[in-house]
C-alpha atoms as a PDB file:
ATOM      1  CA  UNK A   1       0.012 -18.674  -1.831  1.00  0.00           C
ATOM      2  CA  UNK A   2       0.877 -18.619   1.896  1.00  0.00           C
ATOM      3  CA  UNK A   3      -0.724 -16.013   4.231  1.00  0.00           C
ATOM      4  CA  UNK A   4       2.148 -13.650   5.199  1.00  0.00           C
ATOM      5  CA  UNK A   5       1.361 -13.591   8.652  1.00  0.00           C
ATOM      6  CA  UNK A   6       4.852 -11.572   9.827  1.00  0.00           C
ATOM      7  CA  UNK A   7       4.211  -8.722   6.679  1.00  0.00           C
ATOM      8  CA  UNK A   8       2.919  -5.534   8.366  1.00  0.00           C
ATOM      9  CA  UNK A   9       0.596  -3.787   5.886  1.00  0.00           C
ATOM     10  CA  UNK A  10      -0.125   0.106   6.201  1.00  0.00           C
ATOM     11  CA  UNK A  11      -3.124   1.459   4.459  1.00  0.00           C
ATOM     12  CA  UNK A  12      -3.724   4.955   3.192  1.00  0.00           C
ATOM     13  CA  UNK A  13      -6.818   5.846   2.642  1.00  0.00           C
ATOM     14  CA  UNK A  14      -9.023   8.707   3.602  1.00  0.00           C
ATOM     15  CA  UNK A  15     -12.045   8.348   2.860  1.00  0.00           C
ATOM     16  CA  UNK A  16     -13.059   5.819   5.801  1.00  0.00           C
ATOM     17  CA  UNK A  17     -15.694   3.038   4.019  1.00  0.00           C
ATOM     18  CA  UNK A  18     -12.944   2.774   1.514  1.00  0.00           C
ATOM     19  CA  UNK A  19     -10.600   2.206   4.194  1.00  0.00           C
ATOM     20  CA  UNK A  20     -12.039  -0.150   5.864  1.00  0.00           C
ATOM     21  CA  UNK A  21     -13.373  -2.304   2.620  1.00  0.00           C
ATOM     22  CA  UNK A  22      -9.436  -2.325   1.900  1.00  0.00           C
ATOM     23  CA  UNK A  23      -8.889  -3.394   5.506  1.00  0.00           C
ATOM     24  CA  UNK A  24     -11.194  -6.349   5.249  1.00  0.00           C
ATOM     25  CA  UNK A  25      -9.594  -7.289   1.312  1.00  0.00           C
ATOM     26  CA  UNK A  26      -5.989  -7.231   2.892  1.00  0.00           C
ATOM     27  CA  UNK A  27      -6.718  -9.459   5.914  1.00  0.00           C
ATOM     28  CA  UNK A  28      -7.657 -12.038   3.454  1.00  0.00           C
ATOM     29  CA  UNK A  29      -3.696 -12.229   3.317  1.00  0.00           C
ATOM     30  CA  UNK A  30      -2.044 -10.977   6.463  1.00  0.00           C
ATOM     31  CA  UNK A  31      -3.186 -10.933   9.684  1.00  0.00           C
ATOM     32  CA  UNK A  32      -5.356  -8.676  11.452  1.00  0.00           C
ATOM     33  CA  UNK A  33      -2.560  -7.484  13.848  1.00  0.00           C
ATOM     34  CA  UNK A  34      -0.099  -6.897  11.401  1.00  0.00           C
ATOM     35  CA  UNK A  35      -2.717  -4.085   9.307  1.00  0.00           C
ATOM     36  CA  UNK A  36      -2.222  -0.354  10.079  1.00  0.00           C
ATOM     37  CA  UNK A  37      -4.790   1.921   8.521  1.00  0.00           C
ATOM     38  CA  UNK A  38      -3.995   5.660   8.261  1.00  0.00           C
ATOM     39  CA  UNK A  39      -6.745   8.436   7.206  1.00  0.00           C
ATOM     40  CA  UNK A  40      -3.814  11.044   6.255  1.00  0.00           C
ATOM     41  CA  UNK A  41      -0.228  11.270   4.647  1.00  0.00           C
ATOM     42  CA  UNK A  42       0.841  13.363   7.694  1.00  0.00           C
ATOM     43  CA  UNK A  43      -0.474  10.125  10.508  1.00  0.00           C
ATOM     44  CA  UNK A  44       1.332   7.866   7.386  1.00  0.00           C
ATOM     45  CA  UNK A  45       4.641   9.978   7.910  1.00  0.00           C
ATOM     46  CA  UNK A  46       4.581   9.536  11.663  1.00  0.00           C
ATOM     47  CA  UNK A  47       3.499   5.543  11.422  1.00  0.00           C
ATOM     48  CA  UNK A  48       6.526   4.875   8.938  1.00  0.00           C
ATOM     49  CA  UNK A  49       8.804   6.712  11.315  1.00  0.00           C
ATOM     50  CA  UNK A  50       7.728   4.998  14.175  1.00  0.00           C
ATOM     51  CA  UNK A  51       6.834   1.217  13.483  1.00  0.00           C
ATOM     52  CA  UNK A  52       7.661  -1.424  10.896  1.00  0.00           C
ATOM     53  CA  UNK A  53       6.399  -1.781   7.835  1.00  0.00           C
ATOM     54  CA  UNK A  54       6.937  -3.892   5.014  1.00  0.00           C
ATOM     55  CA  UNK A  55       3.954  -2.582   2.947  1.00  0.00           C
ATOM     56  CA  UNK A  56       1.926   0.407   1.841  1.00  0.00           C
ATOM     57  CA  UNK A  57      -1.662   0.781  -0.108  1.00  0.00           C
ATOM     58  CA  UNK A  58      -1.299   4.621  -1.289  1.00  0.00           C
ATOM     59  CA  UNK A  59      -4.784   6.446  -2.166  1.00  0.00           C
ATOM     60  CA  UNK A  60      -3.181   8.434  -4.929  1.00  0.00           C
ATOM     61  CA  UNK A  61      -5.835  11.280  -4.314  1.00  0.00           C
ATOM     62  CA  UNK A  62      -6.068  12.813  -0.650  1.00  0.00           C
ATOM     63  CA  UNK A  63      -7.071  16.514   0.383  1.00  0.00           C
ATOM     64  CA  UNK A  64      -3.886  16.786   2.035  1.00  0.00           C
ATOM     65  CA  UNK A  65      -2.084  15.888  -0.721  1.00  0.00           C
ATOM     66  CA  UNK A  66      -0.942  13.099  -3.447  1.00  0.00           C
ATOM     67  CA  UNK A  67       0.127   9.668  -3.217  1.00  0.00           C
ATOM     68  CA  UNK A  68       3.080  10.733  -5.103  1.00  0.00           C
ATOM     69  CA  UNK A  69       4.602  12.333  -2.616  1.00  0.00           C
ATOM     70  CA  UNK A  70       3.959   9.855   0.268  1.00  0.00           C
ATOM     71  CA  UNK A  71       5.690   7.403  -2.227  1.00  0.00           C
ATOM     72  CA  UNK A  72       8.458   9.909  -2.546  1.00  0.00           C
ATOM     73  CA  UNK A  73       8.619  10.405   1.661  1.00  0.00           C
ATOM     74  CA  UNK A  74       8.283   6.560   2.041  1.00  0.00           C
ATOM     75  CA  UNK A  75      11.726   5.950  -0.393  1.00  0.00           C
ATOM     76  CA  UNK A  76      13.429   8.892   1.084  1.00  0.00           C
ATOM     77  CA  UNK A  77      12.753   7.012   4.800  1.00  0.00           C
ATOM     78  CA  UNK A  78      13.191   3.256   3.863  1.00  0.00           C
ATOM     79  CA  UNK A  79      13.885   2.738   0.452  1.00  0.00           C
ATOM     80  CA  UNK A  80      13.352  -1.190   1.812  1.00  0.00           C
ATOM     81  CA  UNK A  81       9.347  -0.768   2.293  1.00  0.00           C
ATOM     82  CA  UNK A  82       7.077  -2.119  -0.864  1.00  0.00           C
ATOM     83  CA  UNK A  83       4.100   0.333  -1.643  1.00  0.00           C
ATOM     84  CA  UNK A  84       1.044  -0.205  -3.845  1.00  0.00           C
ATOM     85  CA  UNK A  85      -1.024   2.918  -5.465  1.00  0.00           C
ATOM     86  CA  UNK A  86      -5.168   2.356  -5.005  1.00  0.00           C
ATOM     87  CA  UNK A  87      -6.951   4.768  -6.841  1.00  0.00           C
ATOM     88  CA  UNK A  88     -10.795   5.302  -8.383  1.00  0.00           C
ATOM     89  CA  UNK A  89      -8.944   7.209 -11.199  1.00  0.00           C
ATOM     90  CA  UNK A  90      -7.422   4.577 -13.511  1.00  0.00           C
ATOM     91  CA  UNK A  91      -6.078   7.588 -15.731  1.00  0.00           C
ATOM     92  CA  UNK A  92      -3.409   8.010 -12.714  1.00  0.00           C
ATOM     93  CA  UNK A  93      -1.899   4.767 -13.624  1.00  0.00           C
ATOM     94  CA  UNK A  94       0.781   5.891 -16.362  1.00  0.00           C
ATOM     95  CA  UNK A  95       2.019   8.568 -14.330  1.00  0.00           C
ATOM     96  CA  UNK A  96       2.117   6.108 -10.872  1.00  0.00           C
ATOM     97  CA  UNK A  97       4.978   3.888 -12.861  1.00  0.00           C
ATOM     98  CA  UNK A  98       7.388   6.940 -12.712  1.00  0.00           C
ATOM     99  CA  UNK A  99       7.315   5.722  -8.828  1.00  0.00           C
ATOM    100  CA  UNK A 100       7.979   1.931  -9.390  1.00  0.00           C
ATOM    101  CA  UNK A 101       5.664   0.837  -7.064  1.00  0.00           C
ATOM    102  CA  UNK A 102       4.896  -2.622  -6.579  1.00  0.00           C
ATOM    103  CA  UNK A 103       1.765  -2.650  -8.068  1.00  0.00           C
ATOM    104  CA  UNK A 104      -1.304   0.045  -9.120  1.00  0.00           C
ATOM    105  CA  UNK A 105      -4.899  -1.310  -7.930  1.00  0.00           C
ATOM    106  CA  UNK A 106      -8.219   0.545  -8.448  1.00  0.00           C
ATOM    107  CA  UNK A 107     -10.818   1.158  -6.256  1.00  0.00           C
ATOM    108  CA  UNK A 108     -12.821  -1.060  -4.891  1.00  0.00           C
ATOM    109  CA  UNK A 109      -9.919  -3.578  -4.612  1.00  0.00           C
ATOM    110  CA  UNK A 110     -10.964  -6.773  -6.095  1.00  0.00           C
ATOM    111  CA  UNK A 111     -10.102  -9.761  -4.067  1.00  0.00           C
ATOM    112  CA  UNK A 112      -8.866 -12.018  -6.947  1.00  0.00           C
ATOM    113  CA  UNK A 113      -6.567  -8.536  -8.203  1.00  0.00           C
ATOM    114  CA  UNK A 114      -5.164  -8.264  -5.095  1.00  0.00           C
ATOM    115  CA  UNK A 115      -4.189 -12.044  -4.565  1.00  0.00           C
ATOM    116  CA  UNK A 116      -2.088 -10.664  -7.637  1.00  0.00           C
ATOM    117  CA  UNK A 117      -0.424  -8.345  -5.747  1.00  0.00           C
ATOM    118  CA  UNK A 118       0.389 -10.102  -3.101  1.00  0.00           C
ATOM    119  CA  UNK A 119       1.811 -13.121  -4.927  1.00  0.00           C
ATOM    120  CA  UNK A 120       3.891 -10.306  -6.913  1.00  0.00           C
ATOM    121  CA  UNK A 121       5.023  -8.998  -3.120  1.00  0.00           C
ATOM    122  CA  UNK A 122       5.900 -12.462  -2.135  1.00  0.00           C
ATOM    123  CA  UNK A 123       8.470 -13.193  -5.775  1.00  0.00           C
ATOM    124  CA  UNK A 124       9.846  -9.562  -4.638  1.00  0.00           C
ATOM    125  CA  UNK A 125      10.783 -11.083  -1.335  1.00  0.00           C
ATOM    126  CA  UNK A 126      13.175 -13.530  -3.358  1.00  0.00           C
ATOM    127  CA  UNK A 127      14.750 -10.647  -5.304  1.00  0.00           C
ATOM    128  CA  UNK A 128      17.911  -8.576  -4.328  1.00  0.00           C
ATOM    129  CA  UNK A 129      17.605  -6.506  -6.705  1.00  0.00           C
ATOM    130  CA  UNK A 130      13.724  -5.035  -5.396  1.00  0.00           C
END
């Protein structure tokens, strides 16, 4: 698998060690200047309006609210950008599919896991239909 060097990554997430650890995982597979990390839905909602993004890691649980509903926002916006749900609660999973996001990764991310993911984003890239 290729680095995707162009693919701008945003990452939710806000409880900051968490944030960064993700920050660190993705940069494994895009590059540092293409990774946006966000500590709230509402700077998320301001970041998707305002720059390009190909990709979103969602923390499903956030005090001001759900990764749910930035998955909703983010579809409503640019039905176009990819997102990922990252959660410590596995039991969210089932309920996360109702979303179709690319892919549903606990917390910590595991490095081999999210070579997954990204391989996953990269065969989406070839689809029309995604």
């Amino acid at each position: 698998m290729m680095l995707l060097k162009d693919t701008k990554v945003l990452i939710l997430d806000d409880e900051p060690v968490v944030l960064e650890q993700s920050r660190i995982a993705v940069s494994n597979f895009v590059s540092e200047g293409n990774i946006i990390c966000s500590s709230s839905a509402i700077e998320t909602m301001r970041i998707i309006e305002t720059q390009p993004v190909d990709l979103v890691f969602i923390d499903v649980e956030m005090p001001d609210t759900n990764g749910f509903s930035v998955a909703d926002y983010i579809g409503s916006v640019n039905s176009k950008i990819k997102y990922v749900f990252l959660t410590g609660h596995v039991e969210c999973a089932a309920q996360s599919y109702d979303y179709e996001p690319l892919d549903f990764i606990s917390k910590p991310i595991d490095i081999i896991r999210l070579r997954k993911t990204f391989e996953r984003y990269e065969a989406s890239l070839s689809r029309k239909d995604y």
